[in-house]
C-alpha atoms as a PDB file:
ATOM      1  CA  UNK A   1      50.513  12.663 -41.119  1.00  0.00           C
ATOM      2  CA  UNK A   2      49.081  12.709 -37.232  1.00  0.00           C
ATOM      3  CA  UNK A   3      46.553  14.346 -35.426  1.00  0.00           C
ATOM      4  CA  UNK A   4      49.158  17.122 -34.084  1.00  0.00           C
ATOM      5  CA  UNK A   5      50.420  18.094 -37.560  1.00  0.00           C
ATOM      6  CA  UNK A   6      46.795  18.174 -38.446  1.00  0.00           C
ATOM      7  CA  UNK A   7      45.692  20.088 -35.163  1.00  0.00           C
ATOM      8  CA  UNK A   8      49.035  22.600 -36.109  1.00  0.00           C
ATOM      9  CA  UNK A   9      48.103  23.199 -39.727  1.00  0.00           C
ATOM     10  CA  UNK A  10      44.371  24.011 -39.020  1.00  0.00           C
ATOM     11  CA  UNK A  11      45.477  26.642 -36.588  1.00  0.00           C
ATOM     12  CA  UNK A  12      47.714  28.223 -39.210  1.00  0.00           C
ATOM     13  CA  UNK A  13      44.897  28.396 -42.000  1.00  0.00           C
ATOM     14  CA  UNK A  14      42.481  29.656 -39.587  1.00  0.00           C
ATOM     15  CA  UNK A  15      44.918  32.375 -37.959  1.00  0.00           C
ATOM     16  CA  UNK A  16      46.935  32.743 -41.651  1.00  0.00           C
ATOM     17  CA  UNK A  17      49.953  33.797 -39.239  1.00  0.00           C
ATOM     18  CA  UNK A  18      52.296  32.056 -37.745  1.00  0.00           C
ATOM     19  CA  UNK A  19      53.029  33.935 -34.983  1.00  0.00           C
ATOM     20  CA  UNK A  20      49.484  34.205 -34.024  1.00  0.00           C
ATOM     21  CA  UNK A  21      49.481  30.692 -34.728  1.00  0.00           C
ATOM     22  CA  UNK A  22      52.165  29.582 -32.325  1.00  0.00           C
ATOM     23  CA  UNK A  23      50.926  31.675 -29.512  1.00  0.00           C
ATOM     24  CA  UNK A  24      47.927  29.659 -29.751  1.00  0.00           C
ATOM     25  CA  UNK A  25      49.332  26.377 -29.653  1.00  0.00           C
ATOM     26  CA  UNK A  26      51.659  27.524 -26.860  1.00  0.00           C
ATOM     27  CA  UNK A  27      54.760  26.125 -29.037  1.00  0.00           C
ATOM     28  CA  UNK A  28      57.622  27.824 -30.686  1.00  0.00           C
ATOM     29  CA  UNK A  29      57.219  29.718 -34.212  1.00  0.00           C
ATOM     30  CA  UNK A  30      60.196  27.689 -35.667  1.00  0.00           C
ATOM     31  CA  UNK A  31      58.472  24.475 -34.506  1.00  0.00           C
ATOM     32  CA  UNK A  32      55.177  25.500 -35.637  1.00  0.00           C
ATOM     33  CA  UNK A  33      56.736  26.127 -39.211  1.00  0.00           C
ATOM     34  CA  UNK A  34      58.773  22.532 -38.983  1.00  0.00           C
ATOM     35  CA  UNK A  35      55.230  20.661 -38.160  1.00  0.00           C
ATOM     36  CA  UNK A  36      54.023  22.324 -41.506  1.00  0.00           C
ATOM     37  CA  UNK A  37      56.818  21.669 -43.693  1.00  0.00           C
ATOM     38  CA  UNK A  38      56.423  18.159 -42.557  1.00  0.00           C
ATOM     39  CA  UNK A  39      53.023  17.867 -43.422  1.00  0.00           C
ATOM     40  CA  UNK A  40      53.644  19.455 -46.772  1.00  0.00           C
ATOM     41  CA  UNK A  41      56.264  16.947 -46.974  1.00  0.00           C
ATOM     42  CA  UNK A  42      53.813  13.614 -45.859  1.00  0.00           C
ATOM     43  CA  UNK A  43      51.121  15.030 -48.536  1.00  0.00           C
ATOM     44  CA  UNK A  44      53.489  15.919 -51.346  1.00  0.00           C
ATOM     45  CA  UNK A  45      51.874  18.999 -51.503  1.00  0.00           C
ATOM     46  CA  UNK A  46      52.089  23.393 -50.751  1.00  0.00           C
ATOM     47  CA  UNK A  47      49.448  24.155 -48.405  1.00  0.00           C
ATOM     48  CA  UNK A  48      50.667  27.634 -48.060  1.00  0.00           C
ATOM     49  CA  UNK A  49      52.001  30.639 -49.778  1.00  0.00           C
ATOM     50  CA  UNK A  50      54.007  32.654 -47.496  1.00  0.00           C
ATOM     51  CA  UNK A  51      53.959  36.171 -47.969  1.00  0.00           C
ATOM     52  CA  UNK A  52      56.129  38.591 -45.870  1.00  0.00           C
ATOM     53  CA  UNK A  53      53.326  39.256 -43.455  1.00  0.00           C
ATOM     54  CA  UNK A  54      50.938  36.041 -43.913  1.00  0.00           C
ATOM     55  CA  UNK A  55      49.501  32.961 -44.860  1.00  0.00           C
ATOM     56  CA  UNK A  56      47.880  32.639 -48.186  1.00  0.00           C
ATOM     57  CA  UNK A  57      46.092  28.939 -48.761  1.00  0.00           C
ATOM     58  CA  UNK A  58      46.632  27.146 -51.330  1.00  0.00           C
ATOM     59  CA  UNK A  59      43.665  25.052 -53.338  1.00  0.00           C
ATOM     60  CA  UNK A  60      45.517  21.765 -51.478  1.00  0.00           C
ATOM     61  CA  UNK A  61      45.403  24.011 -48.186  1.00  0.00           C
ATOM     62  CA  UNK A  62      41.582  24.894 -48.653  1.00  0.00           C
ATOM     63  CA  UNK A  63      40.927  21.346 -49.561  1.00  0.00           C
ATOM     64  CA  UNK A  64      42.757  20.133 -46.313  1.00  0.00           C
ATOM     65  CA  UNK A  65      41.280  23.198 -43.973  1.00  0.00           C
ATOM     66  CA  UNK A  66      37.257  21.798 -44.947  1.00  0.00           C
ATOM     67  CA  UNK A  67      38.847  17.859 -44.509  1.00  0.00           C
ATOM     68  CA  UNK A  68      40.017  19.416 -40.859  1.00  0.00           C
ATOM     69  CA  UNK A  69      36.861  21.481 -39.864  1.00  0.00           C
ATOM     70  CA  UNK A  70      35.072  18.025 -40.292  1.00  0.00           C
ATOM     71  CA  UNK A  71      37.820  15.749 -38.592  1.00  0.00           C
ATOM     72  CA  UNK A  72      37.368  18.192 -35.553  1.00  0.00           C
ATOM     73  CA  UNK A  73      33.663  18.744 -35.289  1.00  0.00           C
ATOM     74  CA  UNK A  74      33.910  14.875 -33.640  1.00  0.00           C
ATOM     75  CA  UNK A  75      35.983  15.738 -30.910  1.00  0.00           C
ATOM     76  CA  UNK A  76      33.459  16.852 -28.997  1.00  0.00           C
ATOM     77  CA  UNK A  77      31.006  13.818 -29.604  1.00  0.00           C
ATOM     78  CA  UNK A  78      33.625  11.248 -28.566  1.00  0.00           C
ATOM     79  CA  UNK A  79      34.619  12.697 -25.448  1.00  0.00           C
ATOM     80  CA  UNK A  80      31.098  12.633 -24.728  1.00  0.00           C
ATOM     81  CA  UNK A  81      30.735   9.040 -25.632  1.00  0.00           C
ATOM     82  CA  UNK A  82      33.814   7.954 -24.354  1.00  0.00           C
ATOM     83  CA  UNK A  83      32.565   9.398 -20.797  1.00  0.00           C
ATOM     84  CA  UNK A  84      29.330   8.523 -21.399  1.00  0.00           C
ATOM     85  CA  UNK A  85      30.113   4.584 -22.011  1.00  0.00           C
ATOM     86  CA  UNK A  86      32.430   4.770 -18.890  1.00  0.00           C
ATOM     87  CA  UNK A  87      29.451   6.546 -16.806  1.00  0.00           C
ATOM     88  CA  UNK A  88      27.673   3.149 -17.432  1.00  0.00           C
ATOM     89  CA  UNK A  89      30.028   0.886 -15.486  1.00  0.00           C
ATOM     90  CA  UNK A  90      28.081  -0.781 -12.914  1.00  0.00           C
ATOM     91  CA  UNK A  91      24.475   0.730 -13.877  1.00  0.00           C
ATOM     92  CA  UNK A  92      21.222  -1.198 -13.630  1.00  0.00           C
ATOM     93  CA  UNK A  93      18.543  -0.315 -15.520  1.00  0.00           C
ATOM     94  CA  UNK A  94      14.675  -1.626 -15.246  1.00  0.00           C
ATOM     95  CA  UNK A  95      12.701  -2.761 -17.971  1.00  0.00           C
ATOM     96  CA  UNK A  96       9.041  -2.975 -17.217  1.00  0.00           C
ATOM     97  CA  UNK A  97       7.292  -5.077 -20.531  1.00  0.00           C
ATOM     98  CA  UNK A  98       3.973  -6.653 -20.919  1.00  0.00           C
ATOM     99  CA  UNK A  99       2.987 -10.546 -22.129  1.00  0.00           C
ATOM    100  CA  UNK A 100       3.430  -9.503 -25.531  1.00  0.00           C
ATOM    101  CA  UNK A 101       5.059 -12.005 -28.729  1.00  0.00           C
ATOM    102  CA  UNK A 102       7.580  -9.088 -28.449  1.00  0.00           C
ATOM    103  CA  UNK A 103       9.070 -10.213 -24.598  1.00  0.00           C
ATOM    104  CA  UNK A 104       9.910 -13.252 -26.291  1.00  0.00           C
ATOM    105  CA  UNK A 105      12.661 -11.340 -28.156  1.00  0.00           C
ATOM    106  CA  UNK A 106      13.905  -9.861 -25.009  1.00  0.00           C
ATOM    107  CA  UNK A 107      16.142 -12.211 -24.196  1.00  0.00           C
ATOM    108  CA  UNK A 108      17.758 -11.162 -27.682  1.00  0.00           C
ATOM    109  CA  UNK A 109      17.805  -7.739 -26.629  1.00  0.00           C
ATOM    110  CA  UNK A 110      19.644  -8.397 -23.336  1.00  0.00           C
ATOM    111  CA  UNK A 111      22.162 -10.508 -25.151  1.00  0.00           C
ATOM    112  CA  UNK A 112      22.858  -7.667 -27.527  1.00  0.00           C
ATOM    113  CA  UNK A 113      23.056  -5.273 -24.538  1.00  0.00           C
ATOM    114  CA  UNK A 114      25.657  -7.475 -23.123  1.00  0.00           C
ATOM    115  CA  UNK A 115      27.284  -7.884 -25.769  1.00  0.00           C
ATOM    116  CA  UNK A 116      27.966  -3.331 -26.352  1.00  0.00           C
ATOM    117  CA  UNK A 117      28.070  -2.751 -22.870  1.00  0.00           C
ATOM    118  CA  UNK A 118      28.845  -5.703 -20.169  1.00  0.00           C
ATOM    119  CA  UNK A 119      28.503  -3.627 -17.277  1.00  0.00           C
ATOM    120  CA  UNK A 120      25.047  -2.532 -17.549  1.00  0.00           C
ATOM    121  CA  UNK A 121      23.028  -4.975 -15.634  1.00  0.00           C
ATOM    122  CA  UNK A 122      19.432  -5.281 -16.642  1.00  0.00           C
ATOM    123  CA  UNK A 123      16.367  -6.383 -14.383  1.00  0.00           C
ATOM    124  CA  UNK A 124      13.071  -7.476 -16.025  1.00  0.00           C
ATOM    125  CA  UNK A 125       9.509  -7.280 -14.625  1.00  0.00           C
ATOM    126  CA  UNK A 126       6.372  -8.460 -16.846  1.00  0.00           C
ATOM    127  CA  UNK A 127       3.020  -6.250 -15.988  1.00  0.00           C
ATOM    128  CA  UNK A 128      -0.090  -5.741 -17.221  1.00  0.00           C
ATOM    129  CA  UNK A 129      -0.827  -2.936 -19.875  1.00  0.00           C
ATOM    130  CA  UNK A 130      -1.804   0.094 -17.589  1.00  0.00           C
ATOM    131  CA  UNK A 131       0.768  -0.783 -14.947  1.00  0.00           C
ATOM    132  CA  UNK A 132       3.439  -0.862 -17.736  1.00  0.00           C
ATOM    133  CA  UNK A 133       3.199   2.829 -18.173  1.00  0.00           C
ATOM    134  CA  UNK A 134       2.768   3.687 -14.416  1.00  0.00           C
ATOM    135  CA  UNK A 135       5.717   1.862 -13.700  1.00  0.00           C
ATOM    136  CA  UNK A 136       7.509   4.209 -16.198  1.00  0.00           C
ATOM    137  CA  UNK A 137       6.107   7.297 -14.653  1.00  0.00           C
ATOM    138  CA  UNK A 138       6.654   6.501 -10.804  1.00  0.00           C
ATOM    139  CA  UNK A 139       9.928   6.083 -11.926  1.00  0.00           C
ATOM    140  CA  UNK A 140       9.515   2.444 -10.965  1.00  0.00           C
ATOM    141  CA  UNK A 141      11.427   1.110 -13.937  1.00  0.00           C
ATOM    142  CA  UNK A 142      13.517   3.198 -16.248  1.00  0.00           C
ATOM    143  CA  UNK A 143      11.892   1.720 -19.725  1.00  0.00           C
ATOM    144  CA  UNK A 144       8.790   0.338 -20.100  1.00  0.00           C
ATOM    145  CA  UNK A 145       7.927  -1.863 -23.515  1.00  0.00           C
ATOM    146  CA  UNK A 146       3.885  -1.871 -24.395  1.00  0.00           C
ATOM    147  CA  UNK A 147       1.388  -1.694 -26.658  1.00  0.00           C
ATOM    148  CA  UNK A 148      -0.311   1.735 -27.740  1.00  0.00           C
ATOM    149  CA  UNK A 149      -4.001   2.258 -29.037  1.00  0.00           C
ATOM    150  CA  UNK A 150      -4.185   6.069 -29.468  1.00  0.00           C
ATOM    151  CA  UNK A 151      -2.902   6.820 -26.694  1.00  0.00           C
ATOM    152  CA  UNK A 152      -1.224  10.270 -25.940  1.00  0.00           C
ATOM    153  CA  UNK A 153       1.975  10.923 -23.350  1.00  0.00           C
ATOM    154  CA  UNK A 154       2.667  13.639 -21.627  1.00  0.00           C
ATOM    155  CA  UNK A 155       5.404  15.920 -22.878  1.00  0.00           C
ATOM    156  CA  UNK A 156       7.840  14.582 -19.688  1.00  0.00           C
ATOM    157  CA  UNK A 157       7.316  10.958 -21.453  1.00  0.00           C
ATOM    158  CA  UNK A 158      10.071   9.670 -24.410  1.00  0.00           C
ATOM    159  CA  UNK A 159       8.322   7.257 -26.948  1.00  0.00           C
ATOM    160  CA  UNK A 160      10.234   5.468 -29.491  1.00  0.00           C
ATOM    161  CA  UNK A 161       7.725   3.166 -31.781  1.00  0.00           C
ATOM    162  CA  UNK A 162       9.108   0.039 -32.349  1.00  0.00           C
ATOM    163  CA  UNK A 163       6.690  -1.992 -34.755  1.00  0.00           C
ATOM    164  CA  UNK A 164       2.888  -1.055 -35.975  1.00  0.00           C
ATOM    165  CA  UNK A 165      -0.118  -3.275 -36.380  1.00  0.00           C
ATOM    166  CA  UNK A 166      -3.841  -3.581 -36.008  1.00  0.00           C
ATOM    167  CA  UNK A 167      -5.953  -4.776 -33.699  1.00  0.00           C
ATOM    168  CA  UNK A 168      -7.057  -8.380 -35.261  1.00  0.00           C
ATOM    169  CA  UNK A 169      -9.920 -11.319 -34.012  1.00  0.00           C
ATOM    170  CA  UNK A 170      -8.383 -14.379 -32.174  1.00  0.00           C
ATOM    171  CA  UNK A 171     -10.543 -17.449 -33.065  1.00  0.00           C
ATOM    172  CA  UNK A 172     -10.131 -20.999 -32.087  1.00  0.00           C
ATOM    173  CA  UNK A 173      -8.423 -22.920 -35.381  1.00  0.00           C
ATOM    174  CA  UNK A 174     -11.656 -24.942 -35.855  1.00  0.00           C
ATOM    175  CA  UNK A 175     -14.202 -21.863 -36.128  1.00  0.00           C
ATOM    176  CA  UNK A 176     -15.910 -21.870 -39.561  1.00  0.00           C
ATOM    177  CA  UNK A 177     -14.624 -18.291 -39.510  1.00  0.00           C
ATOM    178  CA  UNK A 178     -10.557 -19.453 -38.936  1.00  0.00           C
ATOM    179  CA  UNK A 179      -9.453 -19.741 -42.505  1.00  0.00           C
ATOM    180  CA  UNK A 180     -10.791 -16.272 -43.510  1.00  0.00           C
ATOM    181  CA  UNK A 181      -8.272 -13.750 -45.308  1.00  0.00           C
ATOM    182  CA  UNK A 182      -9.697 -10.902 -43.267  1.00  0.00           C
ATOM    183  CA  UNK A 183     -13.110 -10.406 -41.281  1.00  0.00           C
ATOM    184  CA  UNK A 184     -15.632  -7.676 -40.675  1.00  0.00           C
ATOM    185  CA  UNK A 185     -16.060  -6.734 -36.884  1.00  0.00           C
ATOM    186  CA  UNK A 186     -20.034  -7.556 -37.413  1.00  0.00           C
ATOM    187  CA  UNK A 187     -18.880 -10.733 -38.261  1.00  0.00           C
ATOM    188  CA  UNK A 188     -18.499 -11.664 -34.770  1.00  0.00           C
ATOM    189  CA  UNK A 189     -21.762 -10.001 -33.631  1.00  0.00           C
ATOM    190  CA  UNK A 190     -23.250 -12.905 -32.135  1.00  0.00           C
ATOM    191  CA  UNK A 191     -20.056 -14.995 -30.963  1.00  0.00           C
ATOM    192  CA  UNK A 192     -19.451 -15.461 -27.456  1.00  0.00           C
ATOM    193  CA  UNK A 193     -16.188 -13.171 -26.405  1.00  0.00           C
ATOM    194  CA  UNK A 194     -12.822 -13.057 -23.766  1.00  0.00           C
ATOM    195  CA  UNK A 195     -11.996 -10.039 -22.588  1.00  0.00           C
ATOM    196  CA  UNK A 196      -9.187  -8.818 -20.290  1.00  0.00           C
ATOM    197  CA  UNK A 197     -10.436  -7.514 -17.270  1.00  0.00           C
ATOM    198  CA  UNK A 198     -11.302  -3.807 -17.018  1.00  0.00           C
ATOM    199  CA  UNK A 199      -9.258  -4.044 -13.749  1.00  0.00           C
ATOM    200  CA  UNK A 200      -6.074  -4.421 -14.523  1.00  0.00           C
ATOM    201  CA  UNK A 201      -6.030  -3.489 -18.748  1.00  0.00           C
ATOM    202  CA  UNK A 202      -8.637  -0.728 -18.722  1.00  0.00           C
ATOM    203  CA  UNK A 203      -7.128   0.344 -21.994  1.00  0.00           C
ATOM    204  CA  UNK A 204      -7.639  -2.987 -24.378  1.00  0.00           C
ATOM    205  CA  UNK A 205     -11.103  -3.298 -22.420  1.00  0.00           C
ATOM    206  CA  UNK A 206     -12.524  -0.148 -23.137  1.00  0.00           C
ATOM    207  CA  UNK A 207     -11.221   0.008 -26.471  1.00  0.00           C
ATOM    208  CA  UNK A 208     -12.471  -3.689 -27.552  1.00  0.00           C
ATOM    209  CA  UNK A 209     -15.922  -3.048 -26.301  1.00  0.00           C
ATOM    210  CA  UNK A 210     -15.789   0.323 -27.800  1.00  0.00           C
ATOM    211  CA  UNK A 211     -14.472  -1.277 -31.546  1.00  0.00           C
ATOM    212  CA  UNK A 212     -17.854  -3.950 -31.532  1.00  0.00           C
ATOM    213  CA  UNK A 213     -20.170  -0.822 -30.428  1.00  0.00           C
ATOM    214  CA  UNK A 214     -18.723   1.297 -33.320  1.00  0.00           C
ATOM    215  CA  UNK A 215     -20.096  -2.723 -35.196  1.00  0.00           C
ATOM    216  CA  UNK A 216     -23.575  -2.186 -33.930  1.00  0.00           C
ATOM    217  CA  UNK A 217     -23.852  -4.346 -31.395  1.00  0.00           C
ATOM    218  CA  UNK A 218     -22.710  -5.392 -28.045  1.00  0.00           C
ATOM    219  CA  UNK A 219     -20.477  -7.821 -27.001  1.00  0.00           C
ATOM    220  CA  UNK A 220     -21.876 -10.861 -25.447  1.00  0.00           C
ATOM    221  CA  UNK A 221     -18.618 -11.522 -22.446  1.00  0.00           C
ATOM    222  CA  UNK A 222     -18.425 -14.266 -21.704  1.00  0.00           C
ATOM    223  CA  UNK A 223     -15.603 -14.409 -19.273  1.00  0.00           C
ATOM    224  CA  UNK A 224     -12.325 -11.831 -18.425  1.00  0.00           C
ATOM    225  CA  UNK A 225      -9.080 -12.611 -17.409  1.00  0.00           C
ATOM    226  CA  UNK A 226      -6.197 -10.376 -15.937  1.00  0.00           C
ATOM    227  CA  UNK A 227      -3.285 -11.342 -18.170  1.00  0.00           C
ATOM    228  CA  UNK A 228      -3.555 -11.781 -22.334  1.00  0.00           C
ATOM    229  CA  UNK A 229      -2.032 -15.718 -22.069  1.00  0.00           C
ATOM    230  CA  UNK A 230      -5.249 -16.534 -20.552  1.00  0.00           C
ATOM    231  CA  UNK A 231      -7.167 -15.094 -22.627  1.00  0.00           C
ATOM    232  CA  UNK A 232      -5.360 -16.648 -25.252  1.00  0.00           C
ATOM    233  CA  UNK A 233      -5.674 -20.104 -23.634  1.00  0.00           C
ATOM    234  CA  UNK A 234      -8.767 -19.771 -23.025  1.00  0.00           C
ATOM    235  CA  UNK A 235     -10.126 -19.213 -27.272  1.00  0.00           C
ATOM    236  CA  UNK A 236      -7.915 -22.303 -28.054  1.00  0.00           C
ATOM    237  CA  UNK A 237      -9.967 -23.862 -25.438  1.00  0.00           C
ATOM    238  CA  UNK A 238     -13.149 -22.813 -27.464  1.00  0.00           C
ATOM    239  CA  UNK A 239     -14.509 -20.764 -24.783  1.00  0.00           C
ATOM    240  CA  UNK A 240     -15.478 -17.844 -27.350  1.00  0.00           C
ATOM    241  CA  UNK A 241     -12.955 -15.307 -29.415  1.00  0.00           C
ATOM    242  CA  UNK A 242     -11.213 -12.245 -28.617  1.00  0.00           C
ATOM    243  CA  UNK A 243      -9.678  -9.184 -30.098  1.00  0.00           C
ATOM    244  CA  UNK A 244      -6.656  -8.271 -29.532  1.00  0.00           C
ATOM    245  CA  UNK A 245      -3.370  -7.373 -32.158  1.00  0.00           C
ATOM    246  CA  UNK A 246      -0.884  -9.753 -33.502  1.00  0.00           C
ATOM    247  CA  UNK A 247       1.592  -8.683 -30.829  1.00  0.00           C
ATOM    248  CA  UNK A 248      -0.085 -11.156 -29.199  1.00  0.00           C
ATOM    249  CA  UNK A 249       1.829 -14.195 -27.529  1.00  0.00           C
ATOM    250  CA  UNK A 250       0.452 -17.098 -30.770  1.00  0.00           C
ATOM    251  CA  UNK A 251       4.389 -17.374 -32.028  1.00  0.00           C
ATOM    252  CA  UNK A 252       4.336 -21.124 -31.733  1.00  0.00           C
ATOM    253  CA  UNK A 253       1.471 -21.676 -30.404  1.00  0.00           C
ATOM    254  CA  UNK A 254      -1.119 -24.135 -32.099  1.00  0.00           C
ATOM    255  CA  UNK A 255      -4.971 -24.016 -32.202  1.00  0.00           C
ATOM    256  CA  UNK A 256      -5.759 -20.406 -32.026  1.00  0.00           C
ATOM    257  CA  UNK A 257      -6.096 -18.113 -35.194  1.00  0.00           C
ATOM    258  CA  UNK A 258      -5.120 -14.187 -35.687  1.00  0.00           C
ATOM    259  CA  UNK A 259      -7.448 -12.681 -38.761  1.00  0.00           C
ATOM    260  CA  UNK A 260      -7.071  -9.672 -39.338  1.00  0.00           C
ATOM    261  CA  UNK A 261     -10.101  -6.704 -39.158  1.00  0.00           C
ATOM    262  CA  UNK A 262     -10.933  -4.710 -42.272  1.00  0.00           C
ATOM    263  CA  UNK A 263     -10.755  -1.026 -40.807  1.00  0.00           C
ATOM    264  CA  UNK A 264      -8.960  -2.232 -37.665  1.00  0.00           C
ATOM    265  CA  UNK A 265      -7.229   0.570 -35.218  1.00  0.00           C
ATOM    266  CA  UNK A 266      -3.847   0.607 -35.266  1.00  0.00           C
ATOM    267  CA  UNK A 267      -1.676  -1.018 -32.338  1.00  0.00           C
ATOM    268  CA  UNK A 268       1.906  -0.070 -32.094  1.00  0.00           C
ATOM    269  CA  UNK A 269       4.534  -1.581 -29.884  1.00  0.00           C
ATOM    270  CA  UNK A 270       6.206   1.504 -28.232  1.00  0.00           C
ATOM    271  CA  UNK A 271       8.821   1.378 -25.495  1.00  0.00           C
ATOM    272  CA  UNK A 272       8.742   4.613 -22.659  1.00  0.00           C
ATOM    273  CA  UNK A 273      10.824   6.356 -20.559  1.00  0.00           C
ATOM    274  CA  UNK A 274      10.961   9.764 -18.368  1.00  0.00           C
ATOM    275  CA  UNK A 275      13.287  12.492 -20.562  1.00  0.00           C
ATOM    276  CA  UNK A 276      14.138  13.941 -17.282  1.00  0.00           C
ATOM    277  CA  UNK A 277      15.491  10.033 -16.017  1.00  0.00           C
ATOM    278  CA  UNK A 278      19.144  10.840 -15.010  1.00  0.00           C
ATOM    279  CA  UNK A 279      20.023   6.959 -15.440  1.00  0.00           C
ATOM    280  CA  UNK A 280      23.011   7.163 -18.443  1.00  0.00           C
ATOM    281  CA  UNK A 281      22.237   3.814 -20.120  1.00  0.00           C
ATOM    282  CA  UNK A 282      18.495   4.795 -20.708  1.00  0.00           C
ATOM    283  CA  UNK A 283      19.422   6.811 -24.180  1.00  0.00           C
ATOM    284  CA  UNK A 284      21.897   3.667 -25.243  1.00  0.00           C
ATOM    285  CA  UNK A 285      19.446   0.959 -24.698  1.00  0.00           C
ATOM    286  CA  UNK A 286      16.776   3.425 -27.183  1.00  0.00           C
ATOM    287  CA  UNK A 287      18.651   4.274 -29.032  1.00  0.00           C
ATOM    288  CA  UNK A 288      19.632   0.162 -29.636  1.00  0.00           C
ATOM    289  CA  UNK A 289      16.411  -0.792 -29.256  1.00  0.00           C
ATOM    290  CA  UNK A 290      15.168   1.449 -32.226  1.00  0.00           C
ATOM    291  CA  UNK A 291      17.331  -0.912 -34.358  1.00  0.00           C
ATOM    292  CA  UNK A 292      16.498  -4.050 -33.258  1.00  0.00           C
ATOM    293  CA  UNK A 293      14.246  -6.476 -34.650  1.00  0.00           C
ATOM    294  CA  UNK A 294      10.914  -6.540 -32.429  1.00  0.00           C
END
């Protein structure tokens, strides 16, 4: 059995003539016949009754025709991969992210990227949250990977939602409040807080100060800083607590601890792109990235 014999007999069962049949496949009637008889003869089986005027299937043939149909339904999505994939040689694609745990696994990611497709050359650029998505939409960078709060995109904007959380209280490890299975937002009411700066993360600003209003009270700031490491550093440090999600960068790193919120938003890790980007490895590196382990 090959893919001609199989190409020959599925234009014969869907003309059920051979002369049609052969006119088709721009071969000889005799041939045509020959192919099928060898088929027969590969399978062990009749595929067709011959009457004096046409083809009549038999159960084997029907059974084959279906196996066929399927077989060359694909053609059309290899060629498109195979061009596809060879479109890519040579392509550079830029991944905005933000100082998340996640962009620790990046590294990861690239690897696996090189590993499917050598050619495609990947440049990195870490930016704060809002920037992230502007990035994105200026066309700036071709994917951008960043935390979501609620947030809607426009229609022109792909999303692909990588891992979900909530939005949890970062306390220095020796608070009284540290060791706690879960905490009420109230809690906190009269702690000293880090926020980033409305500046450059108007997003995880707004929506903090908005969370400990929905509390009943107002935060008492204490201090903002552009980028969430510093923040970080700066509740090890003991210089009050923050709230931010468990996509937070604390893999590994001692003296600061994530509780969670009872009722806490939910965060998700998402990563963007423009639909209308005409870059070819954008909808491969998705498409991978919706499998990987964030």
């Amino acid at each position: 059995m090959n893919y001609n014999k199989l190409r020959y007999f599925y234009e014969a069962g869907r003309t059920l003539n051979l002369t049609r049949a052969a006119r088709n496949l721009y071969i000889s009637q005799p041939a045509l016949s020959k192919h099928i008889a060898d088929l027969e003869g590969d399978l062990g089986v009749t595929l067709f009754v011959r009457t004096n005027r046409n083809l009549v299937l038999t159960r084997g043939g029907e059974v084959l025709m279906e196996e066929c149909a399927r077989i060359f339904e694909c053609e059309e999505e290899i060629y498109r991969r195979v061009r596809s994939a060879a479109s890519i040689d040579g392509v550079r694609v830029k991944l905005a992210f933000m100082g998340i745990d996640a962009a620790y696994r990046i590294p990861d990611f690239l690897a696996r990227i090189g590993e499917k497709w050598p050619h495609i050359s990947i440049e990195t650029q870490r930016l704060n949250w809002d920037r992230v998505y502007d990035a994105v939409e200026r066309g700036t960078a071709d994917l951008g990977l960043k935390l979501s709060s609620c947030e809607s995109y426009p229609e022109h904007i792909g999303r692909r939602v990588l891992r979900e959380d909530h939005v949890a209280a970062v306390l220095p490890a020796g608070h009284p409040l540290a060791g706690a299975g879960s905490l009420r937002l109230e809690q906190l009411k009269d702690e000293p807080f880090v926020f980033l700066t409305k500046e450059e993360s108007v997003i995880p600003h707004d929506h903090a100060l908005r969370m400990c209003r929905e509390a009943g009270f107002t935060p008492n700031i204490v201090a903002s800083y552009q980028n969430v490491e510093t923040v970080v550093m700066m509740v090890r440090a003991g210089a009050g607590v923050a709230l931010l999600s468990p996509f937070a960068p604390l893999g590994g790193l001692s003296g600061v601890e994530c509780v969670p919120l009872t009722a806490a938003p939910e965060i998700t890790l998402d990563l963007l792109w423009r639909k209308d980007n005409p870059n070819p490895a954008v909808g491969l590196l998705v498409d991978c990235a919706g499998r990987f382990d964030w």
